[in-house]
N, C-alpha and C. Protein backbone atom coordinates (compact mmCIF):
# COMPACT_ATOMS: atom_id res chain seq x y z
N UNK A 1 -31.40 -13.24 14.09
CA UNK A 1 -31.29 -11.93 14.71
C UNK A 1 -32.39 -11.01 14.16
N UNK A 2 -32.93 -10.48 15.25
CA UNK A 2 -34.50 -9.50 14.60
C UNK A 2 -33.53 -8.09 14.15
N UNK A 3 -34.59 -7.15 13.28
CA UNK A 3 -33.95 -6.09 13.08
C UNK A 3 -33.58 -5.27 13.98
N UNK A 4 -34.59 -5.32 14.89
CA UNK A 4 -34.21 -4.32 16.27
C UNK A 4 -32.74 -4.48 16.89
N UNK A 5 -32.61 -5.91 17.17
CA UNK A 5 -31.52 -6.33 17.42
C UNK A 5 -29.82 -6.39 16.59
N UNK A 6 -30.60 -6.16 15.28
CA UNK A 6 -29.48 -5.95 14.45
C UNK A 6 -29.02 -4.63 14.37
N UNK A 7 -30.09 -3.59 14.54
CA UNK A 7 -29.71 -2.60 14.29
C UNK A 7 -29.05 -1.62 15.66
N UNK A 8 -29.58 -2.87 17.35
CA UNK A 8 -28.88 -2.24 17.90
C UNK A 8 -27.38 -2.43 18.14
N UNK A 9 -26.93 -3.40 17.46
CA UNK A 9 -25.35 -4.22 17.21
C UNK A 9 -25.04 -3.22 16.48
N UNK A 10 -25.51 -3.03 15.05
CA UNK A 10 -24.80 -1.93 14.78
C UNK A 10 -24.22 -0.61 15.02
N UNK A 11 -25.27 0.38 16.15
CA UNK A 11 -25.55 1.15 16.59
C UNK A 11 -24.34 1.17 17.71
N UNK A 12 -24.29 0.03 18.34
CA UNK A 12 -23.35 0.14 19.19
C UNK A 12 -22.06 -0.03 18.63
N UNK A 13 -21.73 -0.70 17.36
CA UNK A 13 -20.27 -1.36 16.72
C UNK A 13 -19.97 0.16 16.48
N UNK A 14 -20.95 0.90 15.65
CA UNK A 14 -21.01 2.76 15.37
C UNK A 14 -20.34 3.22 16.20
N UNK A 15 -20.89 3.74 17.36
CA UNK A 15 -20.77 4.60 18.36
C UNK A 15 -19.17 4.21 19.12
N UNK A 16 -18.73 2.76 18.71
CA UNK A 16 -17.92 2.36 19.77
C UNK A 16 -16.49 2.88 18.48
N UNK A 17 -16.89 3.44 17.21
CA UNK A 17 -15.35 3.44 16.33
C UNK A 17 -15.68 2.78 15.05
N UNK A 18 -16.69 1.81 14.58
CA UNK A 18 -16.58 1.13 13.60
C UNK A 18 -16.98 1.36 12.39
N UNK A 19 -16.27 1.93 11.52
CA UNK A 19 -16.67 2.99 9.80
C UNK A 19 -17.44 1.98 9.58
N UNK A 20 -17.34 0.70 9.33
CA UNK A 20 -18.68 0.02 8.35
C UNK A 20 -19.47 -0.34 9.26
N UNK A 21 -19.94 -0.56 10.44
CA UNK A 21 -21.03 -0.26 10.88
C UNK A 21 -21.68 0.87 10.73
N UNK A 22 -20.52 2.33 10.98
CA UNK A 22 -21.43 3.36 10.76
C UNK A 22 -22.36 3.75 9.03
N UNK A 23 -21.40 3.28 8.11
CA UNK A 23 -21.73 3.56 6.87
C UNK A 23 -23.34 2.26 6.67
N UNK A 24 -23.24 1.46 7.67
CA UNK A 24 -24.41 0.89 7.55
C UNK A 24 -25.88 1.47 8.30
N UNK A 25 -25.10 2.05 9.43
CA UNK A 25 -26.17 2.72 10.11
C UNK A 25 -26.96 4.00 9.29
N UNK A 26 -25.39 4.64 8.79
CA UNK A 26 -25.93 5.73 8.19
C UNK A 26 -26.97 5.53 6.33
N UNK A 27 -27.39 3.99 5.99
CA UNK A 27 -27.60 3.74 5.01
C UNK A 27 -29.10 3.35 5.47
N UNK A 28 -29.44 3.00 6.83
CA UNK A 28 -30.32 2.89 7.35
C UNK A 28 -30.95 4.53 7.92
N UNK A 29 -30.54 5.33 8.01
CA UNK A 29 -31.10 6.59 8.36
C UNK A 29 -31.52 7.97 6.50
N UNK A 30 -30.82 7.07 6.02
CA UNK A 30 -30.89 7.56 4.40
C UNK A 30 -32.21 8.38 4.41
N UNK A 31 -33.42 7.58 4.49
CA UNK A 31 -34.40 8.38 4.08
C UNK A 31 -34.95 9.17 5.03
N UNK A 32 -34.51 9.38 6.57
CA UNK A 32 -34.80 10.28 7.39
C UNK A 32 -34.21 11.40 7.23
N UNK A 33 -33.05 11.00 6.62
CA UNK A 33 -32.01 12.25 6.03
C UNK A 33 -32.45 13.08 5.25
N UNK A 34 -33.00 12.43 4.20
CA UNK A 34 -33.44 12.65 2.85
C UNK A 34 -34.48 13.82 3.00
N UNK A 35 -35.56 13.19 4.10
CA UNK A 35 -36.92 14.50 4.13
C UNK A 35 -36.02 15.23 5.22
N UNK A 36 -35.29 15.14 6.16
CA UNK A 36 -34.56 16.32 6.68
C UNK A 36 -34.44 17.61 5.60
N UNK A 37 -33.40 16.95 4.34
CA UNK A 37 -32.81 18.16 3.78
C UNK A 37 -33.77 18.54 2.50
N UNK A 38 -35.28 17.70 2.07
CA UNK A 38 -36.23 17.99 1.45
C UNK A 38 -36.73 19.18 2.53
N UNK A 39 -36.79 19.19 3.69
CA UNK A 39 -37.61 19.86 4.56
C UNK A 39 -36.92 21.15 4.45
N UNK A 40 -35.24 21.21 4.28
CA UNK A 40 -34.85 23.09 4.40
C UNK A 40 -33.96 23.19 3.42
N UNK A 41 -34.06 22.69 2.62
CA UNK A 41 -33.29 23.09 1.40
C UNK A 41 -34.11 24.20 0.74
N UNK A 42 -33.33 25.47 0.96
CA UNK A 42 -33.72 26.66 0.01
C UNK A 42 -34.39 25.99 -1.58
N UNK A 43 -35.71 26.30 -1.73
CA UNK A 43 -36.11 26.25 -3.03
C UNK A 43 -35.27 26.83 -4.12
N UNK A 44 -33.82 27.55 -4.23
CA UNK A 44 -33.49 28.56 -4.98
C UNK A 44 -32.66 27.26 -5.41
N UNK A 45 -31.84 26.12 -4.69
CA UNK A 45 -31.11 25.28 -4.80
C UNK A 45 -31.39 24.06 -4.66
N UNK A 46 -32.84 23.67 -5.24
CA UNK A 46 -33.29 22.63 -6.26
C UNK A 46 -33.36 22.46 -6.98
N UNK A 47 -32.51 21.65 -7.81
CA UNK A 47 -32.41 21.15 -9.29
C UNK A 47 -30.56 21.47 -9.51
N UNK A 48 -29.67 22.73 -8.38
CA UNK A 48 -29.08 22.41 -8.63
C UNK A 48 -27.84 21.81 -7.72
N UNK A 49 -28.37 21.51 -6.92
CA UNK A 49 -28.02 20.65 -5.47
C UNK A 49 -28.79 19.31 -5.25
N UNK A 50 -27.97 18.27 -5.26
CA UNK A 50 -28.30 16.49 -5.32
C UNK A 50 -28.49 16.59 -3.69
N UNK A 51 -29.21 16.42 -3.43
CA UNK A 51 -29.33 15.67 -1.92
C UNK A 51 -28.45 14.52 -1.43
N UNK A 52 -28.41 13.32 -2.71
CA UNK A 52 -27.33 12.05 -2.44
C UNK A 52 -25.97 13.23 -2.08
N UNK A 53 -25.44 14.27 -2.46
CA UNK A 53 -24.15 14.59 -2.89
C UNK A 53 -23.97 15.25 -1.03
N UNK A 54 -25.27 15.69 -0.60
CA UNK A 54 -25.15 16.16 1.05
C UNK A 54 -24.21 15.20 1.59
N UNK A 55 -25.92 14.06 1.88
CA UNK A 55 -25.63 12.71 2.43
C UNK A 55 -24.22 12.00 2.07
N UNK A 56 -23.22 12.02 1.24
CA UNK A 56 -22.11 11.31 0.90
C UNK A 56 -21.52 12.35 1.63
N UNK A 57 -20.98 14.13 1.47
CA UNK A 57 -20.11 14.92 2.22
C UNK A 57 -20.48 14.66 3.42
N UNK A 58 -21.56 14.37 4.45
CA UNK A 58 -21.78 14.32 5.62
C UNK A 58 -21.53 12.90 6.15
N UNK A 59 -21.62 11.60 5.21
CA UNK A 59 -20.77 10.47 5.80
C UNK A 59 -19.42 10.56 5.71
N UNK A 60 -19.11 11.68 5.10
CA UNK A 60 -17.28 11.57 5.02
C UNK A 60 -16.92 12.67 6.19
N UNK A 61 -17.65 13.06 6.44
CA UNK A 61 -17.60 14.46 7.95
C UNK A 61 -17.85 13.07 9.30
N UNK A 62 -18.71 12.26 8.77
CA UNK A 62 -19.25 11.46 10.15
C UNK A 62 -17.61 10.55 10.61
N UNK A 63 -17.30 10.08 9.29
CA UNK A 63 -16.10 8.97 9.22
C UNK A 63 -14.87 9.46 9.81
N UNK A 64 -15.00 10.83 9.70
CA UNK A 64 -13.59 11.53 9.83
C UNK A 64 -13.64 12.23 11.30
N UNK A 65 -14.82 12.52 11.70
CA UNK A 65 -15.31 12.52 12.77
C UNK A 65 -15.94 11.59 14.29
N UNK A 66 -15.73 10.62 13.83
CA UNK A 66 -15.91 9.42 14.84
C UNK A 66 -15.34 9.11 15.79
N UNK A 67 -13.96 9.43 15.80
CA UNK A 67 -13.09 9.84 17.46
C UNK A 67 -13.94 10.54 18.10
N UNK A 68 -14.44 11.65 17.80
CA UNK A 68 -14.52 12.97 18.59
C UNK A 68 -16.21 11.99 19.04
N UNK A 69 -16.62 11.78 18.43
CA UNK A 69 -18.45 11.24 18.81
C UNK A 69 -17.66 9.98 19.73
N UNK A 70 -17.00 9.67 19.73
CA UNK A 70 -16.62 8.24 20.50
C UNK A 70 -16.36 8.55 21.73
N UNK A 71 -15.07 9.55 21.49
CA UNK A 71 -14.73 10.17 23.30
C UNK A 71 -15.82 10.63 23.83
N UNK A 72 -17.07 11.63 23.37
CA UNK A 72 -17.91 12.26 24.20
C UNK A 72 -19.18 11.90 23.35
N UNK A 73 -19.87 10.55 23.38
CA UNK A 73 -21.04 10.91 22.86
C UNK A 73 -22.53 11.04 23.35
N UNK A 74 -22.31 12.68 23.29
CA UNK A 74 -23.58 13.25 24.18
C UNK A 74 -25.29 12.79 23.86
N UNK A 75 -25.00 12.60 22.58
CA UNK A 75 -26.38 12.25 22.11
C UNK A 75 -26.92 11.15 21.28
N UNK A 76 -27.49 11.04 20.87
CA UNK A 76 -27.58 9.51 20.25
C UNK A 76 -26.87 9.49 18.70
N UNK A 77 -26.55 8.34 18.22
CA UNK A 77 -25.62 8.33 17.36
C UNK A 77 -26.74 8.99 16.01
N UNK A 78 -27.88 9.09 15.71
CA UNK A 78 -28.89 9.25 15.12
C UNK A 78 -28.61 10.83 14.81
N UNK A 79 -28.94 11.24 16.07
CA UNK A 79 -29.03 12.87 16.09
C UNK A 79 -27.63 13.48 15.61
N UNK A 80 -26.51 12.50 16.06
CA UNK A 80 -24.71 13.51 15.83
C UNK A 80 -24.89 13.55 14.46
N UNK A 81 -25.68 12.20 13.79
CA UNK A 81 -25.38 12.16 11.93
C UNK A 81 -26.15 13.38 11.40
N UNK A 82 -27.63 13.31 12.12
CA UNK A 82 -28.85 14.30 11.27
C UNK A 82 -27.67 16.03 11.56
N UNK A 83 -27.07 16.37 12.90
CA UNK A 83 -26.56 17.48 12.88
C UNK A 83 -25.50 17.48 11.84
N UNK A 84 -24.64 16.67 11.67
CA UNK A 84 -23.64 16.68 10.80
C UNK A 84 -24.08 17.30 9.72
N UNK A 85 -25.32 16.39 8.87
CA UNK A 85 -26.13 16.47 7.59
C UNK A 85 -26.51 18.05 7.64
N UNK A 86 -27.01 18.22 8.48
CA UNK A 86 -27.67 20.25 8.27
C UNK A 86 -26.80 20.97 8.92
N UNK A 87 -25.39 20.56 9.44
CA UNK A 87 -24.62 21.57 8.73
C UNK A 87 -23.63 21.62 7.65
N UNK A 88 -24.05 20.86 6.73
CA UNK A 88 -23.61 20.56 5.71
C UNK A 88 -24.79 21.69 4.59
N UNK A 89 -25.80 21.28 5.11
CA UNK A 89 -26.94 22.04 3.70
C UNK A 89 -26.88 23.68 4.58
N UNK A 90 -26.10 24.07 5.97
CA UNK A 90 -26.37 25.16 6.13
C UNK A 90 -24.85 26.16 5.81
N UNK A 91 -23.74 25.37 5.46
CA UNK A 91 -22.53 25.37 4.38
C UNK A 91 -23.07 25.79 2.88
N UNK A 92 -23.84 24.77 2.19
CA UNK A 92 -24.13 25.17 0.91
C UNK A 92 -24.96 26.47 1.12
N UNK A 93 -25.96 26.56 2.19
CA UNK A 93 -27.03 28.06 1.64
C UNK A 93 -25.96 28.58 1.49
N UNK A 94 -24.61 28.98 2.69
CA UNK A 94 -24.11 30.25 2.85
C UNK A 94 -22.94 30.13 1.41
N UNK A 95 -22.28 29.42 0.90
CA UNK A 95 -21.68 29.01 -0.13
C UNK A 95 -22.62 29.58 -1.66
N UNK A 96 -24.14 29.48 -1.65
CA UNK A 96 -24.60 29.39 -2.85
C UNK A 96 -25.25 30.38 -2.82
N UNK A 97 -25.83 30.74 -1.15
CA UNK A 97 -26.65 31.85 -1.89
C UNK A 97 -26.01 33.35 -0.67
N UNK A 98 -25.26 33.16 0.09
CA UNK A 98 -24.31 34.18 1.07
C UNK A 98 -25.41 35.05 1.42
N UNK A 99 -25.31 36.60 0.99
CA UNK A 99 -26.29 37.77 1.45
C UNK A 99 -28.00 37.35 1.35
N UNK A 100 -28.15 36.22 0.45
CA UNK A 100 -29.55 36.24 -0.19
C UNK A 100 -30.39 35.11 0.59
N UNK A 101 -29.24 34.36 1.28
CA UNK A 101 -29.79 33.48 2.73
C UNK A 101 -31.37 34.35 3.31
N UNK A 102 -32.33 33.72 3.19
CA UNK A 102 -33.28 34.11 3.72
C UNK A 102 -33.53 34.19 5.72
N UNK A 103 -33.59 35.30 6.13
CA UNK A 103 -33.98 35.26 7.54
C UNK A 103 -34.19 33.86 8.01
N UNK A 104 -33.90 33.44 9.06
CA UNK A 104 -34.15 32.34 9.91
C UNK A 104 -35.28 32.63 10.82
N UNK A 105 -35.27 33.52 11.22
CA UNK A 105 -35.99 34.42 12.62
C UNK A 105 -35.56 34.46 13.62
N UNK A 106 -34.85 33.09 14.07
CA UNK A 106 -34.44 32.75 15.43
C UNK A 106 -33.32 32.12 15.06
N UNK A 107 -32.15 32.41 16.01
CA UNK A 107 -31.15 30.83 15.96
C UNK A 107 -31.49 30.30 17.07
N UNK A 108 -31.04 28.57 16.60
CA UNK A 108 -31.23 27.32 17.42
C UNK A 108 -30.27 26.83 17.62
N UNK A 109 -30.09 26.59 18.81
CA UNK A 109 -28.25 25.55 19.34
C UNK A 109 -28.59 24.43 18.45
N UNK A 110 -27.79 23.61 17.81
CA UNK A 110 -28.14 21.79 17.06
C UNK A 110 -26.94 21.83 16.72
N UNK A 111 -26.03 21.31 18.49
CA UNK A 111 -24.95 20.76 18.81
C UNK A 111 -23.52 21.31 17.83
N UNK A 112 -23.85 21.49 16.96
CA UNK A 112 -22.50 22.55 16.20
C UNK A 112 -23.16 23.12 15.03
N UNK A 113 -22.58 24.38 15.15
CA UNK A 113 -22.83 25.28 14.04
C UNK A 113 -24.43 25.89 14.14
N UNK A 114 -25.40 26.70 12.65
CA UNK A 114 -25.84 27.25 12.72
C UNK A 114 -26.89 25.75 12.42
N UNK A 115 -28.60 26.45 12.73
CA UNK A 115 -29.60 25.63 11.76
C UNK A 115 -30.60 25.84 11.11
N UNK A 116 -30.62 25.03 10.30
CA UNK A 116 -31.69 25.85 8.81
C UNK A 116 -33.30 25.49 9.40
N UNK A 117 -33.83 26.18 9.43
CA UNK A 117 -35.32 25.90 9.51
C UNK A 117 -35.93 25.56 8.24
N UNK A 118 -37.22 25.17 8.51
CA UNK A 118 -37.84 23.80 7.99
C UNK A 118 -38.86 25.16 6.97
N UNK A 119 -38.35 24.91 5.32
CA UNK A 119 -38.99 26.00 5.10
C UNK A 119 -41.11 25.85 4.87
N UNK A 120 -41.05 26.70 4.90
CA UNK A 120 -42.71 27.25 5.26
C UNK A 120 -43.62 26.79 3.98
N UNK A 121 -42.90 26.76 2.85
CA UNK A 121 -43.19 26.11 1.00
C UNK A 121 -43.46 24.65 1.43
N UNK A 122 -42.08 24.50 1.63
CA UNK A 122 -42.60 23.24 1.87
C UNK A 122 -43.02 22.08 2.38
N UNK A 123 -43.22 22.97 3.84
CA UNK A 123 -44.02 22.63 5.01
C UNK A 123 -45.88 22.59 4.48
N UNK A 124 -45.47 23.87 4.10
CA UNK A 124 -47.07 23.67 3.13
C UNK A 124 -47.44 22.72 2.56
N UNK A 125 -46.70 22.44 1.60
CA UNK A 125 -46.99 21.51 0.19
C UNK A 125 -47.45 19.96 0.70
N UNK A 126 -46.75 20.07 1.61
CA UNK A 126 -46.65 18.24 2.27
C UNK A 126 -47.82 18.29 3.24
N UNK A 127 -48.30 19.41 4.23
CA UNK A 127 -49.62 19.34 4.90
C UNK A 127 -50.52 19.29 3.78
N UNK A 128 -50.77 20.10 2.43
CA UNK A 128 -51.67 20.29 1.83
C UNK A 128 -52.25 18.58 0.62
N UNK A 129 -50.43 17.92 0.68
CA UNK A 129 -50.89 17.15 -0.17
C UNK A 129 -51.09 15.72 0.85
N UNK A 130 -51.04 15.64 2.07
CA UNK A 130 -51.46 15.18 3.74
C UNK A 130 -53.42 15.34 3.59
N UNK A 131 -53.74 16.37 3.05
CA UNK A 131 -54.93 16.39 3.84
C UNK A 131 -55.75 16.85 2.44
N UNK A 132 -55.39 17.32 1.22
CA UNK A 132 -56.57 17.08 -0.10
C UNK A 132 -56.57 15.46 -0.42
N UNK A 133 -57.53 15.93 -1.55
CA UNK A 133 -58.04 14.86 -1.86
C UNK A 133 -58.25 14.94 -3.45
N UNK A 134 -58.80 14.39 -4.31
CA UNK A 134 -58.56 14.93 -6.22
C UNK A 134 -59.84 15.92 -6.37
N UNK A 135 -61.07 15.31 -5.27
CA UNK A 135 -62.44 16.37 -4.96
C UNK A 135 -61.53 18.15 -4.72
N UNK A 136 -60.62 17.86 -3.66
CA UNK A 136 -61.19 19.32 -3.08
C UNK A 136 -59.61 20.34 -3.54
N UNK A 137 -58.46 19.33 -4.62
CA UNK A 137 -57.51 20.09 -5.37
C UNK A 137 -58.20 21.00 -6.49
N UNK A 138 -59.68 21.05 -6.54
CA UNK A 138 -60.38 21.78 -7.06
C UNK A 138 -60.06 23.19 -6.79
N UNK A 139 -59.77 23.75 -5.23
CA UNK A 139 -59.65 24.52 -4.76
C UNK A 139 -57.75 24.82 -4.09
N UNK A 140 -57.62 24.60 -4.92
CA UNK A 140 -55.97 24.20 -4.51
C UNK A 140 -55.37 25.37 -4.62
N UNK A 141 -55.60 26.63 -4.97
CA UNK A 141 -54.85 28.06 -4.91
C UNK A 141 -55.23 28.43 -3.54
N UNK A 142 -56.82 28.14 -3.21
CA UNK A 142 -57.19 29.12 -1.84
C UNK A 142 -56.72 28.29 -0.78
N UNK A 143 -56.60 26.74 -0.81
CA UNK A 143 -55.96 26.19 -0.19
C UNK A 143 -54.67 26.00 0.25
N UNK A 144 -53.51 26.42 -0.49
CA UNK A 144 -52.23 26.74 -0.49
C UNK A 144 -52.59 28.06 0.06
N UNK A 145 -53.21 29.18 0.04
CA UNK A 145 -53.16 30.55 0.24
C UNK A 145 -53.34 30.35 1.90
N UNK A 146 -54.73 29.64 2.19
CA UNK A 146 -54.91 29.53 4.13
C UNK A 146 -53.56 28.63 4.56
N UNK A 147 -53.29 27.55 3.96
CA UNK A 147 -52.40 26.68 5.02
C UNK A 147 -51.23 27.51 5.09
N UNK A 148 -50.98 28.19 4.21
CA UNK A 148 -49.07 29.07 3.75
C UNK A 148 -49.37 29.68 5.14
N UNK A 149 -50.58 30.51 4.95
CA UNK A 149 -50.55 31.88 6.23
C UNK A 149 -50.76 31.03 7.36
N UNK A 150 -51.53 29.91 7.63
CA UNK A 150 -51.53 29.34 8.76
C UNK A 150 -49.85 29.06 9.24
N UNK A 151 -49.36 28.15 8.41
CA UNK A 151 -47.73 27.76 8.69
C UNK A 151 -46.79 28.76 9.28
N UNK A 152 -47.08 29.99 7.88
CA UNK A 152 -46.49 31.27 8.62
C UNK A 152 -46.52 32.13 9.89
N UNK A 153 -47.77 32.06 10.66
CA UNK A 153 -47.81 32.12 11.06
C UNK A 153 -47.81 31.71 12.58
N UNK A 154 -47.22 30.57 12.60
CA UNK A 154 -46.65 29.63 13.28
C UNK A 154 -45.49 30.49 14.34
N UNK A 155 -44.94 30.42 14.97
CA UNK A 155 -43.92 30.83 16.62
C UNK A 155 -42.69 29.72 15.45
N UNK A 156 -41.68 30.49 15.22
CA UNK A 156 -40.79 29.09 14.71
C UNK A 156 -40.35 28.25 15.32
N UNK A 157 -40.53 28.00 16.41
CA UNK A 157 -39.85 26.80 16.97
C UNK A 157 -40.83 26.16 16.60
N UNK A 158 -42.09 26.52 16.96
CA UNK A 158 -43.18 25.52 16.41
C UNK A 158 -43.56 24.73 15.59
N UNK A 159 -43.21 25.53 14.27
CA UNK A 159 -43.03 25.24 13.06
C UNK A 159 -41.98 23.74 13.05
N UNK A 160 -40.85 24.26 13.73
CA UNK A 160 -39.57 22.97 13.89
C UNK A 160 -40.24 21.65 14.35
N UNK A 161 -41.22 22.51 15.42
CA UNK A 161 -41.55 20.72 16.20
C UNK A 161 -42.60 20.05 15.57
N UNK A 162 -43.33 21.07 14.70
CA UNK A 162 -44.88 19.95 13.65
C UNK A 162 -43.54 19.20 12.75
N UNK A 163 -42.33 19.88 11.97
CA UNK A 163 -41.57 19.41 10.96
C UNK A 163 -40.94 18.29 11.49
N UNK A 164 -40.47 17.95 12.44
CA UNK A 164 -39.60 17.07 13.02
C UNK A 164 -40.83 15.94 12.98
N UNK A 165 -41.89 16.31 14.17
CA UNK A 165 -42.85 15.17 14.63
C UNK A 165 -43.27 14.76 13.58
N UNK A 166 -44.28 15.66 12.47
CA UNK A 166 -44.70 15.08 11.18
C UNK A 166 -44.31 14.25 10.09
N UNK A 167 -43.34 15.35 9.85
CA UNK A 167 -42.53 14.98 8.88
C UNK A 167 -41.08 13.96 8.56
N UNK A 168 -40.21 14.42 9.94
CA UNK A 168 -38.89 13.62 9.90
C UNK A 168 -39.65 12.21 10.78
N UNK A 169 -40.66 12.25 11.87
CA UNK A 169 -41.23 11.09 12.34
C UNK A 169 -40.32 11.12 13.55
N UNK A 170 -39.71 11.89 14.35
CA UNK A 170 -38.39 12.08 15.17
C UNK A 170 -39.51 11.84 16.77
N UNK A 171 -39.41 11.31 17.29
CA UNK A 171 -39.89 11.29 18.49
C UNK A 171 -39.51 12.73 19.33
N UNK A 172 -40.68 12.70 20.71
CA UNK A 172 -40.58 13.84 21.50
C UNK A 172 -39.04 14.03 22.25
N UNK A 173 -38.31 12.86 22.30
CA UNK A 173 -37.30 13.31 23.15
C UNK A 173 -36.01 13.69 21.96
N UNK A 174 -36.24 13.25 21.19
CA UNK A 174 -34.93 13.81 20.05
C UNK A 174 -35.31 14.88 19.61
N UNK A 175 -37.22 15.52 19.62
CA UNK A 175 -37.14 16.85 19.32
C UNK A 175 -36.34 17.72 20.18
N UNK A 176 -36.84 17.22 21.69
CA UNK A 176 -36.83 18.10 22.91
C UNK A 176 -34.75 18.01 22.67
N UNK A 177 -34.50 17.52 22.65
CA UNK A 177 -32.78 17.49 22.09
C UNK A 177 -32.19 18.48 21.12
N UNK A 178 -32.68 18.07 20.09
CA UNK A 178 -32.40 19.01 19.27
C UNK A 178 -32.48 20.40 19.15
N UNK A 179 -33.91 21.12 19.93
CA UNK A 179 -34.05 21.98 20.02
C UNK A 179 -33.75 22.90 21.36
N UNK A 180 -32.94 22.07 22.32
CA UNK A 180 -32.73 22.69 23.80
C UNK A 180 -34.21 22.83 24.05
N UNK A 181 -34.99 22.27 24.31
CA UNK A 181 -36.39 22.17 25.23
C UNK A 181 -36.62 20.81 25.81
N UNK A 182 -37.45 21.27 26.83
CA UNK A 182 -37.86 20.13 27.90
C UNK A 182 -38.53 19.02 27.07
N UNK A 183 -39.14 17.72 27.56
CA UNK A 183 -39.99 17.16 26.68
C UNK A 183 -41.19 17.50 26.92
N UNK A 184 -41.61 18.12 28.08
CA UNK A 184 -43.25 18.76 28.17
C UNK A 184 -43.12 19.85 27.49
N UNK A 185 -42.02 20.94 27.09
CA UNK A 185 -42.19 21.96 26.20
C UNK A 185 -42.39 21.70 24.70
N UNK A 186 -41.39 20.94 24.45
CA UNK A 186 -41.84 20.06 23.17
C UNK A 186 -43.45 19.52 22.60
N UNK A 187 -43.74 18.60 23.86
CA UNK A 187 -44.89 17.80 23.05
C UNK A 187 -45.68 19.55 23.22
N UNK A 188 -46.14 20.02 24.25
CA UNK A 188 -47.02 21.35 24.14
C UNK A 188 -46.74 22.10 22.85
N UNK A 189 -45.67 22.01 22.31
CA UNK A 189 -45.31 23.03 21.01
C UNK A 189 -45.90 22.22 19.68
N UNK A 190 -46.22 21.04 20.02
CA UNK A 190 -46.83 20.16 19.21
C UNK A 190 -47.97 20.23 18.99
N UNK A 191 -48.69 19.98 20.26
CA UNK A 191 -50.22 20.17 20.43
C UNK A 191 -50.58 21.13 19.59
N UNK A 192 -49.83 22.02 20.15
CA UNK A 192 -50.60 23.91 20.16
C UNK A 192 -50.48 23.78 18.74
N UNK A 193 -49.46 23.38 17.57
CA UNK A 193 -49.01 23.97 16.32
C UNK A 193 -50.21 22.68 15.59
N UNK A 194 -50.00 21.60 15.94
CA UNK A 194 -51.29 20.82 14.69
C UNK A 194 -52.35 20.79 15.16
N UNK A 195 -53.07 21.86 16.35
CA UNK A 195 -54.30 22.06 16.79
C UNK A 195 -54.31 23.29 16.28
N UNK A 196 -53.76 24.07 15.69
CA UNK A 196 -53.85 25.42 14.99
C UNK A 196 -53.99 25.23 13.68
N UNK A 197 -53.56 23.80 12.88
CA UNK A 197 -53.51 23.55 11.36
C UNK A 197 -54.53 22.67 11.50
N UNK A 198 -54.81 21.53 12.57
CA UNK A 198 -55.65 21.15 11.80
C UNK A 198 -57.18 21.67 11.87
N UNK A 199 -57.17 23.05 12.50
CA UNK A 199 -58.82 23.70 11.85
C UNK A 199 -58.46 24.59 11.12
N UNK A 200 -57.02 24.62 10.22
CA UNK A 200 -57.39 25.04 8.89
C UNK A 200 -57.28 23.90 7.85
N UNK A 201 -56.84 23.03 7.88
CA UNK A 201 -57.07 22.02 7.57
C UNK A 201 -58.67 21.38 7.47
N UNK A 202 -59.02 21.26 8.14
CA UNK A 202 -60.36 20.88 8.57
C UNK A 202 -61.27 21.69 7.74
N UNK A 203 -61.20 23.20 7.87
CA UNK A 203 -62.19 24.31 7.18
C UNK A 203 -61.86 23.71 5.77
N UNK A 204 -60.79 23.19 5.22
CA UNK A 204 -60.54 23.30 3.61
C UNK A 204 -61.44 22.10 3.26
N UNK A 205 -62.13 21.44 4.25
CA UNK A 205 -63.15 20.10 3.36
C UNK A 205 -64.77 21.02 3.78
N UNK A 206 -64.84 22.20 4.49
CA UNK A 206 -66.05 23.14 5.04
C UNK A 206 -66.95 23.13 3.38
């Protein structure tokens, strides 16, 4: 049995009711999870928030929740887990840090509850350490200084769709899902956002 094939047995044993398929599926999505909640975990609640400790409350939300994804499952079994997972880390902001929750800018439908955007630190950090080199970390303050304001200055949905495409590796139609947009609005929000970074990107080897 190839993996594709294994993993679509599982996928389906999942979706149809089956906890240890799902706890297998969900052991196979681990590290998509992982840069999910690397991607919006408030910097204020690193070091004292485990990421494993998300991922375990959100397979016990998935397990306990698997009727309800069984009778109606609108979306792929992939996407019900990743929503589960961020609203789990969007529980802890409001739990850890309540009034001091930083602006979102926008809310986004992602199938229940609220969602954390993909913060701008460390959206940075991962383009910047994407595109230096040990030559040009020479310049690594002015370089963090253009890409931050480039990022920031980003439309936030935009921001969502370089984080998803780049970073989580999520294809155009699970962006266009996640975020209530078409898939031609999507990939365009794509274009436009890493054709805006990468000529600042680009200027930082000038």
């Amino acid at each position: 049995m190839t993996d594709d094939t294994e993993q679509n047995l599982l996928c389906s044993l999942a979706a149809a009711g089956d906890t240890t398929a799902l706890a297998a599926m969900f052991e196979r999505y681990r590290r998509r999870l992982q840069q999910a909640l690397r991607l919006r975990m408030d910097t204020r609640l690193k070091g004292r928030i485990d990421p494993a400790d998300v991922l375990q409350d959100a397979f016990i939300d998935a397990c306990k929740r698997l009727p309800e994804y069984v009778a109606a499952p609108n979306v792929s079994l992939f996407l019900w887990v990743r929503s589960l997972t961020m609203q789990r880390l969007v529980d802890l902001h409001r739990k850890h840090l309540g009034a001091q929750m930083r602006s979102a800018g926008v809310e986004v439908s992602i199938h229940s509850g609220n969602f954390q955007h993909a913060s701008s630190v460390t959206l940075t950090r991962l383009l910047i350490d994407a595109a230096t080199t040990p030559g040009t970390r020479m310049v690594a303050l002015e370089t963090n200084r253009r890409v931050r304001e480039a990022v920031t200055s980003l439309d936030p949905i935009d921001r969502e769709v370089l984080a998803m495409r780049h970073f989580e590796l999520l294809n155009n139609g699970e962006v266009a899902e996640i975020l209530g947009l078409s898939k031609a609005a999507a990939s365009n929000r794509y274009i436009r956002a890493l054709t805006r970074l990468e000529r600042v990107l680009h200027s930082v080897h000038q």
